[in-house]
N, C-alpha and C. Protein backbone atom coordinates (compact mmCIF):
# COMPACT_ATOMS: atom_id res chain seq x y z
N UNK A 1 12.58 -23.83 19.78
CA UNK A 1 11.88 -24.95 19.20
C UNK A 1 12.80 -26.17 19.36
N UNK A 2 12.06 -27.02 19.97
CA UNK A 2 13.02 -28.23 20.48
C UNK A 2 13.01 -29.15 19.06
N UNK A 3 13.97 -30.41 18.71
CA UNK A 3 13.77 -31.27 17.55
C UNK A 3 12.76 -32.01 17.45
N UNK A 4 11.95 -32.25 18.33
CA UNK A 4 10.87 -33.46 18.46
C UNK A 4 9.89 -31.95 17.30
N UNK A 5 9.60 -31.06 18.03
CA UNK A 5 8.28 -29.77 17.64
C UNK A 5 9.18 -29.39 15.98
N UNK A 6 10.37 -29.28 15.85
CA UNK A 6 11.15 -29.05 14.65
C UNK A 6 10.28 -30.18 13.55
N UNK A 7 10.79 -30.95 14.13
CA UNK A 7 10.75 -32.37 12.84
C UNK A 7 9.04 -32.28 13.07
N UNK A 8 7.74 -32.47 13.83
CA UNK A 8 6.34 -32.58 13.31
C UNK A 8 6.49 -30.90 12.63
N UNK A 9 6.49 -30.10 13.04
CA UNK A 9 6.15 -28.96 12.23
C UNK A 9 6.94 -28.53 10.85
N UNK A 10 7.75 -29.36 10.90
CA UNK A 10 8.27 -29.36 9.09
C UNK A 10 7.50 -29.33 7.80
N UNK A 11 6.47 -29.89 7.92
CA UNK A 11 5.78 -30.13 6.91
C UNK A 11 4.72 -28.20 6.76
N UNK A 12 4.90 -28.08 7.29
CA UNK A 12 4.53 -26.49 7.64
C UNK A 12 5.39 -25.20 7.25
N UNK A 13 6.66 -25.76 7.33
CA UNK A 13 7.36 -24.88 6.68
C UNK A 13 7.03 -23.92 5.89
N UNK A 14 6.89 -24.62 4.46
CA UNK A 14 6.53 -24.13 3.36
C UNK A 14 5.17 -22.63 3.85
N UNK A 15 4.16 -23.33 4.74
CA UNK A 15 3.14 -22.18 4.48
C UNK A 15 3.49 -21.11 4.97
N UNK A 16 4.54 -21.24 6.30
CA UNK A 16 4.87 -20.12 7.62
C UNK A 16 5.87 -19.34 6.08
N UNK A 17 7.24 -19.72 5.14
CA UNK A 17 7.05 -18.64 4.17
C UNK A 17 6.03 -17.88 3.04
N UNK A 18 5.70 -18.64 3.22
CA UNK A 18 4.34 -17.86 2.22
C UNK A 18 3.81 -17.22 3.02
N UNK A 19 3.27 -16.92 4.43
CA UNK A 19 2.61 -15.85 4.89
C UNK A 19 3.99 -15.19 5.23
N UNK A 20 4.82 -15.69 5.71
CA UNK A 20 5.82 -14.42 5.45
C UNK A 20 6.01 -13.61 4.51
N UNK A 21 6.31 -14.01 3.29
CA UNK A 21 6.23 -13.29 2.26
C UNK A 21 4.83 -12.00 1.78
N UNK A 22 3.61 -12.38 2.18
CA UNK A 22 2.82 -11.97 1.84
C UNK A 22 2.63 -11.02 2.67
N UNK A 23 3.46 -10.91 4.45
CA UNK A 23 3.01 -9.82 5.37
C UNK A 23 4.58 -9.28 5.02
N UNK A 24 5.63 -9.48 4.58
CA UNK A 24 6.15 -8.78 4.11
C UNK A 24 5.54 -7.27 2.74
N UNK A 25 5.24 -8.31 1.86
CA UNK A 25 4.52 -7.38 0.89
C UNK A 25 3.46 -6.21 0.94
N UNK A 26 2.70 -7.03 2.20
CA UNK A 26 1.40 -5.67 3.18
C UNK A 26 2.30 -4.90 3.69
N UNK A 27 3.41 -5.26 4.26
CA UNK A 27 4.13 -3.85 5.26
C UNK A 27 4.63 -3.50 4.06
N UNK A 28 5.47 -3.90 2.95
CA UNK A 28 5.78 -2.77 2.13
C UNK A 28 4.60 -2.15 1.40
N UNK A 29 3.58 -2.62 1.00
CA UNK A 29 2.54 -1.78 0.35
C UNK A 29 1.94 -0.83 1.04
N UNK A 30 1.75 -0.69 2.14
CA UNK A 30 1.08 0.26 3.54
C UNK A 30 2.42 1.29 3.60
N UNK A 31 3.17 0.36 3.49
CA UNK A 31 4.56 1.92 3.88
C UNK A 31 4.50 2.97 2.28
N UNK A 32 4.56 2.29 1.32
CA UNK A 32 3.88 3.03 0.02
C UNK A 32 2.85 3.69 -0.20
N UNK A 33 1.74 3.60 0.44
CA UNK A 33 0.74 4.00 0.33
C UNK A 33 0.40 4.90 1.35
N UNK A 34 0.95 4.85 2.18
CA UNK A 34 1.13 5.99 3.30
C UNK A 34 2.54 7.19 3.23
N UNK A 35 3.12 6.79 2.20
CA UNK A 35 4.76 7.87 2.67
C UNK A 35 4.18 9.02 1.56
N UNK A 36 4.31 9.86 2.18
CA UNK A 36 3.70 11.23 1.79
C UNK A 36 4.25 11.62 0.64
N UNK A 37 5.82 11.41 0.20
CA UNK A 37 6.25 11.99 -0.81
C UNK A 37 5.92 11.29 -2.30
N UNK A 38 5.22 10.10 -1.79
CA UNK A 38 4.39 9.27 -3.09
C UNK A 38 3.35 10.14 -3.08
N UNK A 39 2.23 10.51 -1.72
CA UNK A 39 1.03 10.58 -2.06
C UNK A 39 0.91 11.92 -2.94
N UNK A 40 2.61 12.80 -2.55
CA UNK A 40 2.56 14.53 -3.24
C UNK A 40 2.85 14.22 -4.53
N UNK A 41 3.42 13.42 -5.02
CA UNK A 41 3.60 12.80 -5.90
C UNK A 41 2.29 12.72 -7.12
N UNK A 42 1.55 11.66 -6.06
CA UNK A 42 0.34 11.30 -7.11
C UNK A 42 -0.49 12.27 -7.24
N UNK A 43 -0.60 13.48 -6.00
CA UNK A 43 -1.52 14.50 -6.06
C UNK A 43 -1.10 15.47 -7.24
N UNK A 44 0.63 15.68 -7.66
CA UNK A 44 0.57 16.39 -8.85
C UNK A 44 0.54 16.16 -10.15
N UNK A 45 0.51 14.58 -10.05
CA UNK A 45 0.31 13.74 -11.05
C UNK A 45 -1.37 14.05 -11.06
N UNK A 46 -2.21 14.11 -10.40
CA UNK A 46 -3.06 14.53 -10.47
C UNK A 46 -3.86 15.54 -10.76
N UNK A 47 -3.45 16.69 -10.73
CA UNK A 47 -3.19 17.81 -11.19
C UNK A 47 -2.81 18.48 -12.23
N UNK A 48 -2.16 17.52 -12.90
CA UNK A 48 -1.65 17.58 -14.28
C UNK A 48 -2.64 16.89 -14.88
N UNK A 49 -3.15 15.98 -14.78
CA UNK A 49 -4.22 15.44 -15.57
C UNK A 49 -5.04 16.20 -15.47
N UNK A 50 -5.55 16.92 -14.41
CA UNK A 50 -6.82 17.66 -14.41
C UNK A 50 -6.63 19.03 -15.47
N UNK A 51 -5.39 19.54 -15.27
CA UNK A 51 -5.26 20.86 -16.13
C UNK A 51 -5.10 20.33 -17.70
N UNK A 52 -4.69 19.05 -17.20
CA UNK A 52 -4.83 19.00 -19.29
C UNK A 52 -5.95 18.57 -20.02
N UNK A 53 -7.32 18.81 -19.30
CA UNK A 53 -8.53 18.25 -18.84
C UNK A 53 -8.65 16.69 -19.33
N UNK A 54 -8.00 16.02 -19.03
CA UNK A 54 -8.78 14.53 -19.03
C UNK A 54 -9.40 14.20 -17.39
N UNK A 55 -9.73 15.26 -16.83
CA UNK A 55 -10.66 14.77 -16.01
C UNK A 55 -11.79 15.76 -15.05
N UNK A 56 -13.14 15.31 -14.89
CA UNK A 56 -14.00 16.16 -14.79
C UNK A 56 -13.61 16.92 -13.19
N UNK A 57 -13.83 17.79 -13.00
CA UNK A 57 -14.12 18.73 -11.90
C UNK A 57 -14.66 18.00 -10.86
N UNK A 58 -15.49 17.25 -10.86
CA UNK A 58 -15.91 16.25 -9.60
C UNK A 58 -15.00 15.22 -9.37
N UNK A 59 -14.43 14.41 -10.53
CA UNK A 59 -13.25 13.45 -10.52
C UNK A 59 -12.19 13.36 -9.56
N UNK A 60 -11.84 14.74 -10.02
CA UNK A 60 -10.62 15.55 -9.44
C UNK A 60 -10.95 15.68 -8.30
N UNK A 61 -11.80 16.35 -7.78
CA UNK A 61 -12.34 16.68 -6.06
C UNK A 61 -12.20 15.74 -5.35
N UNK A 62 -12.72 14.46 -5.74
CA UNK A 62 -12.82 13.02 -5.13
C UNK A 62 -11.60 12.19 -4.74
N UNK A 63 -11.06 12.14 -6.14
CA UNK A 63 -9.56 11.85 -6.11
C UNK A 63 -8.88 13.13 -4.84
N UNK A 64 -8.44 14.41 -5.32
CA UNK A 64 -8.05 15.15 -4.35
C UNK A 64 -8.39 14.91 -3.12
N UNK A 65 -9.04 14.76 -2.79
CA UNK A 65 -10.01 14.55 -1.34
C UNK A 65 -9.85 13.24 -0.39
N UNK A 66 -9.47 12.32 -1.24
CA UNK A 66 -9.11 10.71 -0.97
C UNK A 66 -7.69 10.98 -0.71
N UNK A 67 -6.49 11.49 -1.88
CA UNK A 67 -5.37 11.67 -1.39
C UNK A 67 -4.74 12.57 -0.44
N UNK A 68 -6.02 13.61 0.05
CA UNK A 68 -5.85 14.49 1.20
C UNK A 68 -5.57 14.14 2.59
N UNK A 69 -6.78 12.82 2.38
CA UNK A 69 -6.91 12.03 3.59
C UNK A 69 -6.01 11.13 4.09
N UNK A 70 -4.86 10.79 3.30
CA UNK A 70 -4.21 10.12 3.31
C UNK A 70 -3.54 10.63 4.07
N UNK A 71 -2.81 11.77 3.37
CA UNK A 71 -1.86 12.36 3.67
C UNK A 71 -1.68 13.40 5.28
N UNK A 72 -2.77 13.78 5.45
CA UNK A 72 -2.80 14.14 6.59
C UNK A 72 -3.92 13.18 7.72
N UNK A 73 -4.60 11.81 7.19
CA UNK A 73 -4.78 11.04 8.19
C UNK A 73 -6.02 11.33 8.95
N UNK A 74 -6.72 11.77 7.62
CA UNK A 74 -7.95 12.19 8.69
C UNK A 74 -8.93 11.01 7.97
């Protein structure tokens, strides 16, 4: 970036960090939401709720079934 394109695009600054910041935050939330040892995580966190019944038999399936998919990507 030459000084003439430096100095007009200054005033821009500001937004080019703010979408930085914010596609920072998507790649860390996607890497969270995809790393398996969270999703085994939430699945026995899940599991535990179900056996201590606060949650119905279909609940559970749905939930189970959503974090299945995750995890193996189908």
């Amino acid at each position: 970036m030459g000084l003439i394109s430096g100095v007009l695009t200054l005033p821009l600054a500001p937004v080019r960090g703010v979408v930085w910041v914010a596609d920072q935050l998507a790649q860390a939330a996607d890497r969270e939401l995809h790393d398996p040892s969270v999703i085994r995580a939430r699945l026995a966190a899940l599991n535990e709720e179900y056996e201590a019944g606060h949650l119905s038999t279909e609940a559970f399936e749905h939930e189970e079934q959503q974090l299945l998919d995750l995890l193996y990507g189908c």
